[in-house]
N, C-alpha and C. Protein backbone atom coordinates (compact mmCIF):
# COMPACT_ATOMS: atom_id res chain seq x y z
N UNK A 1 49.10 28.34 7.83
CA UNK A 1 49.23 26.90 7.81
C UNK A 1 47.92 26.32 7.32
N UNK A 2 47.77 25.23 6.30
CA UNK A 2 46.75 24.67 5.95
C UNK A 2 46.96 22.79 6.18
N UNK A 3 46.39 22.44 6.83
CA UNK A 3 46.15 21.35 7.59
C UNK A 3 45.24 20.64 6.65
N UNK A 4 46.04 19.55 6.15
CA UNK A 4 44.66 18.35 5.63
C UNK A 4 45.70 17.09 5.64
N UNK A 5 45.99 16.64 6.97
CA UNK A 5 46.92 14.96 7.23
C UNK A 5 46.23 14.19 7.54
N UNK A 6 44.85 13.97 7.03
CA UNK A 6 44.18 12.57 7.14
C UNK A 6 44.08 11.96 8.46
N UNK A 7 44.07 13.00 9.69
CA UNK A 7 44.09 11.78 10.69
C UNK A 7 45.39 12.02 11.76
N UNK A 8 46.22 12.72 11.10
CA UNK A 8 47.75 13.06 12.14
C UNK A 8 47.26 14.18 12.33
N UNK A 9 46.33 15.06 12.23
CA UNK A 9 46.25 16.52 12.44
C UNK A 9 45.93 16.76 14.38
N UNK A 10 45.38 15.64 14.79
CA UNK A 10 44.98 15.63 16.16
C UNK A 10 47.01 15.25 16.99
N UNK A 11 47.58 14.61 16.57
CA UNK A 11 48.57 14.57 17.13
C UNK A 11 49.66 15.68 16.81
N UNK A 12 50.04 16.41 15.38
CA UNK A 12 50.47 17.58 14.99
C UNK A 12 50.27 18.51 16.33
N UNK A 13 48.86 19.14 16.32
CA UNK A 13 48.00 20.35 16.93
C UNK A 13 48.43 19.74 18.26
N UNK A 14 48.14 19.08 19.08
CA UNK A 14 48.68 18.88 20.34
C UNK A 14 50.59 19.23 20.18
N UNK A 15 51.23 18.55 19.92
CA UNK A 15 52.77 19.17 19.66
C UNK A 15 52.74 20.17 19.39
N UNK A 16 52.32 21.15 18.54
CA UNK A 16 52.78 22.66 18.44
C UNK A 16 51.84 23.13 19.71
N UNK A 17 50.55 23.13 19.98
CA UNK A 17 50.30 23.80 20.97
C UNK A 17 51.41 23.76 22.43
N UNK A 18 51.34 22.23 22.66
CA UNK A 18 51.72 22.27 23.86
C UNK A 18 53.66 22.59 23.93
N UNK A 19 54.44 22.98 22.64
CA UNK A 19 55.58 23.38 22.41
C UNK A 19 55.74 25.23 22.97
N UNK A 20 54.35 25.61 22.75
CA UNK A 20 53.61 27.24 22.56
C UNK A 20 54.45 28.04 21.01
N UNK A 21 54.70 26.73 20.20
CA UNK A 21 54.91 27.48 19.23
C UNK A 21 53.77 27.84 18.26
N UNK A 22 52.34 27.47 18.72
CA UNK A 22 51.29 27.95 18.12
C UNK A 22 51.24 29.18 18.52
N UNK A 23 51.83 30.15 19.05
CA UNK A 23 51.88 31.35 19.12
C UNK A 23 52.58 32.34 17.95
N UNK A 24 53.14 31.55 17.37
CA UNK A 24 53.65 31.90 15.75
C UNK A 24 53.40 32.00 14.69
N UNK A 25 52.00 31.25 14.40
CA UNK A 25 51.19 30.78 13.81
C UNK A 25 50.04 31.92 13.43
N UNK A 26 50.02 32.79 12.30
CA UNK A 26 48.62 33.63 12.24
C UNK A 26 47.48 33.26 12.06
N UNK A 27 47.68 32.59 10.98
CA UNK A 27 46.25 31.42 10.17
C UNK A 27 46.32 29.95 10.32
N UNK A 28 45.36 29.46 10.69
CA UNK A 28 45.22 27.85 10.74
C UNK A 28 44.15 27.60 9.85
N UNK A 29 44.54 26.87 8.81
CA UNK A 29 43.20 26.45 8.55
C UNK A 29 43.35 24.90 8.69
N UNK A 30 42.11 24.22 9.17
CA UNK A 30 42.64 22.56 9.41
C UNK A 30 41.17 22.01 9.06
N UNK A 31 41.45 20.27 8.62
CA UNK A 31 40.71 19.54 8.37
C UNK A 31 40.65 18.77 9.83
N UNK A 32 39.58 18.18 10.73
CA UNK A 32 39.65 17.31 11.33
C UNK A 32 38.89 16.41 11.27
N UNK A 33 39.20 14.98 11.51
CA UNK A 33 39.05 13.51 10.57
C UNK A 33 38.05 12.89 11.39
N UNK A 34 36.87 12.80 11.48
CA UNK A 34 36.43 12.31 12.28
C UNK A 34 36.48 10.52 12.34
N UNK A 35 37.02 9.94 11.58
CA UNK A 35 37.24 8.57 11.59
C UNK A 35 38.59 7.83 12.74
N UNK A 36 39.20 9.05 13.36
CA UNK A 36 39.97 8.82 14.40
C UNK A 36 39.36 8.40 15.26
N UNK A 37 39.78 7.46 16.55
CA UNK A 37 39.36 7.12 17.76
C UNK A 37 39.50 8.45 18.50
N UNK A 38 38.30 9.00 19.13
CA UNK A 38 38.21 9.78 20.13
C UNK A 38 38.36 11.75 19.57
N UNK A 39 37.90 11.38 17.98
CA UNK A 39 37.89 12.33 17.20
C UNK A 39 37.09 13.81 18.21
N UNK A 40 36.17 13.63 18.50
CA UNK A 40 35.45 14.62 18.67
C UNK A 40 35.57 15.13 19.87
N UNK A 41 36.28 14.32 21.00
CA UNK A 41 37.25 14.96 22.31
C UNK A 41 38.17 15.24 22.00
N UNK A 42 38.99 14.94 21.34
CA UNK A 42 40.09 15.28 20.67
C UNK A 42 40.31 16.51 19.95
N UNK A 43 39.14 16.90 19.43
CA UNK A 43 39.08 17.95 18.20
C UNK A 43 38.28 19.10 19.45
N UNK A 44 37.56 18.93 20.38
CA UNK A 44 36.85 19.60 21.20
C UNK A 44 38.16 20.17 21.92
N UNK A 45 39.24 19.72 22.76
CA UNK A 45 40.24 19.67 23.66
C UNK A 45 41.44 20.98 22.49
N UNK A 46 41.04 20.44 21.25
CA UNK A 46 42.26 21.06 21.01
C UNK A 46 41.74 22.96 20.11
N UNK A 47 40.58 22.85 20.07
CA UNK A 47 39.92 23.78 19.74
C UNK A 47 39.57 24.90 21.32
N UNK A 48 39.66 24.27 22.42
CA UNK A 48 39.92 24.68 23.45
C UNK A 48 40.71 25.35 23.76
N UNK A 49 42.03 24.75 23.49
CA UNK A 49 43.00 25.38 23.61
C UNK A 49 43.35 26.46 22.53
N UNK A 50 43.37 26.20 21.11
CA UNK A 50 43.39 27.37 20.44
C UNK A 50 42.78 28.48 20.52
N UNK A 51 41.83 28.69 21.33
CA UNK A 51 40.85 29.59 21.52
C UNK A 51 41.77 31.06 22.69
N UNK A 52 42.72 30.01 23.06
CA UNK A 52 43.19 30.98 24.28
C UNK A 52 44.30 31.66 23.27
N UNK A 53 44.63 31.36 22.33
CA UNK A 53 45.80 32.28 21.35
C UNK A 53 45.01 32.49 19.77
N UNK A 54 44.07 32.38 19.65
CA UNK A 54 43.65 32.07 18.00
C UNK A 54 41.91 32.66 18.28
N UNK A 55 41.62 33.09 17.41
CA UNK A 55 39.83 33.35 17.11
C UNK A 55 39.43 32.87 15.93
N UNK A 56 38.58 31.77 16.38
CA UNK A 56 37.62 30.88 15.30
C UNK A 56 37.16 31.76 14.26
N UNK A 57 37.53 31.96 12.73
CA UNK A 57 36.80 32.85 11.74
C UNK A 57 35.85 31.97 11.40
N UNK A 58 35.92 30.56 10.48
CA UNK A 58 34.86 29.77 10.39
C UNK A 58 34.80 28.20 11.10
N UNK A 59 33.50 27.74 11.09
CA UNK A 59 33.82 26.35 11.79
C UNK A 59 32.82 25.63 10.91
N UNK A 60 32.81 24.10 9.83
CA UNK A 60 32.13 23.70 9.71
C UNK A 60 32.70 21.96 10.09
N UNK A 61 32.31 21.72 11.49
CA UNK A 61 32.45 20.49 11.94
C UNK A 61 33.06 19.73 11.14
N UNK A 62 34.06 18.88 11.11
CA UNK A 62 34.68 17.44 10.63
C UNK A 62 34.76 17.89 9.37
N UNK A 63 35.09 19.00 8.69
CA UNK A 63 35.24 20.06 7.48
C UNK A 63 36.02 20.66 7.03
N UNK A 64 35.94 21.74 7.60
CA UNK A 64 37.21 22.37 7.73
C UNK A 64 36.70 23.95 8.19
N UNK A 65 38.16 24.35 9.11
CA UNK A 65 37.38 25.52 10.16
C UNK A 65 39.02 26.40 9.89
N UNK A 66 38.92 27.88 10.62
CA UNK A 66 39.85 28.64 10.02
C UNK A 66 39.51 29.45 11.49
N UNK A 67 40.87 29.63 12.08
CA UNK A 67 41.67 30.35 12.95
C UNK A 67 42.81 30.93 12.51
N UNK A 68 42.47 32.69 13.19
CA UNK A 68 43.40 33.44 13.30
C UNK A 68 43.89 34.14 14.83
N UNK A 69 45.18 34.34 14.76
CA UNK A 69 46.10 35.02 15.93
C UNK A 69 45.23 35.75 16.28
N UNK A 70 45.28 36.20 17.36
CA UNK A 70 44.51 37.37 18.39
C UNK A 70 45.69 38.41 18.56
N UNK A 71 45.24 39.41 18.61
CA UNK A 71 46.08 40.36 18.27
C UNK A 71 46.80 40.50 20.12
C-alpha cells in the first residue's frame, strides 16, 4: 500500500487498524501531513500501534516512512 491522501491518511490508518485488517497489509508506505490539527499525536498514536503488527524500515518525519509485516 502506498499512502499519499493529503491529510485523510490519519483517518484511513485508524479504520484499517482498528478493523485489524492491517494485519493483511505487508508494506505500508505513507505520507503524513503535518498541516492536520493534532498531526503529530495523531501520527505518534498511530505509528504506535503499527509497531505491534508492522516494523518501521524507514522514517523521515512528515515525509514519508515505510513499514513492513512482522513475520
Amino acid at each position: 500500500v502506498y499512502m499519499n491522501i493529503e491529510g485523510s491518511e490519519y483517518q484511513l490508518m485508524n479504520q484499517i487498524i482498528d478493523t485489524g485488517y492491517i494485519s493483511n497489509i505487508n508494506f505500508i508506505q505513507i505520507q503524513f501531513h503535518n498541516f492536520v490539527v493534532n498531526s503529530k499525536e495523531n501520527r505518534k498514536y498511530i505509528r504506535k500501534k503499527l509497531s505491534e503488527t508492522h516494523k518501521c524500515i524507514f522514517n523521515f518525519p512528515f515525509v514519508w516512512e515505510s513499514w513492513k509485516l512482522k513475520n
